[in-house]
Protein backbone atom coordinates (compact mmCIF):
# COMPACT_ATOMS: atom_id res chain seq x y z
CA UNK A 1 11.66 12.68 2.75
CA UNK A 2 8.27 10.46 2.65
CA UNK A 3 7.68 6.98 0.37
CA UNK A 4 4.67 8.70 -1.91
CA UNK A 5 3.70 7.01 -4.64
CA UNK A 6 4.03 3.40 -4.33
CA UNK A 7 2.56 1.22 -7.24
CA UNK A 8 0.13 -1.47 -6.52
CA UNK A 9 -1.85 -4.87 -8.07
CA UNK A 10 -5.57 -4.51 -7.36
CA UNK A 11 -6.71 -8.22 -5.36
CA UNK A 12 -9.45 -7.78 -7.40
CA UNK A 13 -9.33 -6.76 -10.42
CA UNK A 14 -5.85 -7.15 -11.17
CA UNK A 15 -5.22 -3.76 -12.52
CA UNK A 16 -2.43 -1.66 -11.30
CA UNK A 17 -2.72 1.69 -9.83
CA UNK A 18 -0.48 4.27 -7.53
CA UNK A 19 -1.27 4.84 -3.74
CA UNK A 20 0.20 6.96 -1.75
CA UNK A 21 1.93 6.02 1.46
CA UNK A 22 3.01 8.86 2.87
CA UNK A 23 5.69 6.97 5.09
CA UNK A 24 8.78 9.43 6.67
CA UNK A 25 12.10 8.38 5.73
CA UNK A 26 13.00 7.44 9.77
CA UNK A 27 9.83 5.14 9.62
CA UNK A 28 10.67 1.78 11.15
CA UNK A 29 7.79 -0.51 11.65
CA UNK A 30 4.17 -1.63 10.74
CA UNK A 31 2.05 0.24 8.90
CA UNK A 32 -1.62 -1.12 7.74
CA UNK A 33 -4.23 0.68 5.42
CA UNK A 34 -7.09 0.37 2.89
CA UNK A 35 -7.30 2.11 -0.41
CA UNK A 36 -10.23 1.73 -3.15
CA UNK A 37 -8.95 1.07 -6.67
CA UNK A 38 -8.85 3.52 -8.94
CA UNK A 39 -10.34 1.46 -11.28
CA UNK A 40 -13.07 -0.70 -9.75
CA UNK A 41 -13.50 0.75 -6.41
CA UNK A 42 -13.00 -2.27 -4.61
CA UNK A 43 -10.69 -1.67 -0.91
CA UNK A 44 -7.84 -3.46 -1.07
CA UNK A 45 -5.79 -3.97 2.09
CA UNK A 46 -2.00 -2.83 1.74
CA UNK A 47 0.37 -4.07 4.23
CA UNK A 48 3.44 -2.89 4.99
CA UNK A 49 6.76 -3.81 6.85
CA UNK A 50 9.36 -0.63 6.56
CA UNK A 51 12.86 -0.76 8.01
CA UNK A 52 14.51 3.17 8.16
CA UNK A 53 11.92 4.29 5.24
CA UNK A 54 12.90 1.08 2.92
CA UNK A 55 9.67 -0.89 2.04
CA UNK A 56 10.81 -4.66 3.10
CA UNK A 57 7.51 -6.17 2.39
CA UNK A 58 4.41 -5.03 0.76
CA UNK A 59 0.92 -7.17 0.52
CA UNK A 60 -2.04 -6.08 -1.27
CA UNK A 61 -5.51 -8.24 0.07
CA UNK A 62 -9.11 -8.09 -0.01
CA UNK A 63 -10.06 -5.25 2.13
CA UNK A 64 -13.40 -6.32 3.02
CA UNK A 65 -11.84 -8.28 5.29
């Protein structure tokens, strides 16, 4: 089993749209990537902390970065 579809907040223009992870269900660590929004195109950073395929914490930034 992966974490698909995950929900996010744009950083920039505050819209939300669906990315998808595509984290296995063992997955314990770190995981760091950029998606455009689906609505402005902008990158926005998503960072993510998973523990055993449980998102603990999840961070959307500027991906320009």
């Amino acid at each position: 089993m992966t974490l698909n579809y995950q929900p996010i907040t744009c950083h920039f223009c505050f819209e939300t749209f669906e990315v998808d992870l595509g984290i296995e269900a063992q997955f314990c660590g770190h995981n760091v990537e950029i998606f455009d929004c689906e609505i402005c195109c902008n990158p926005n950073k998503v960072d993510t902390e998973i523990d055993e395929g449980e998102i603990i914490s999840l961070v959307v930034s500027d991906g320009n970065e």
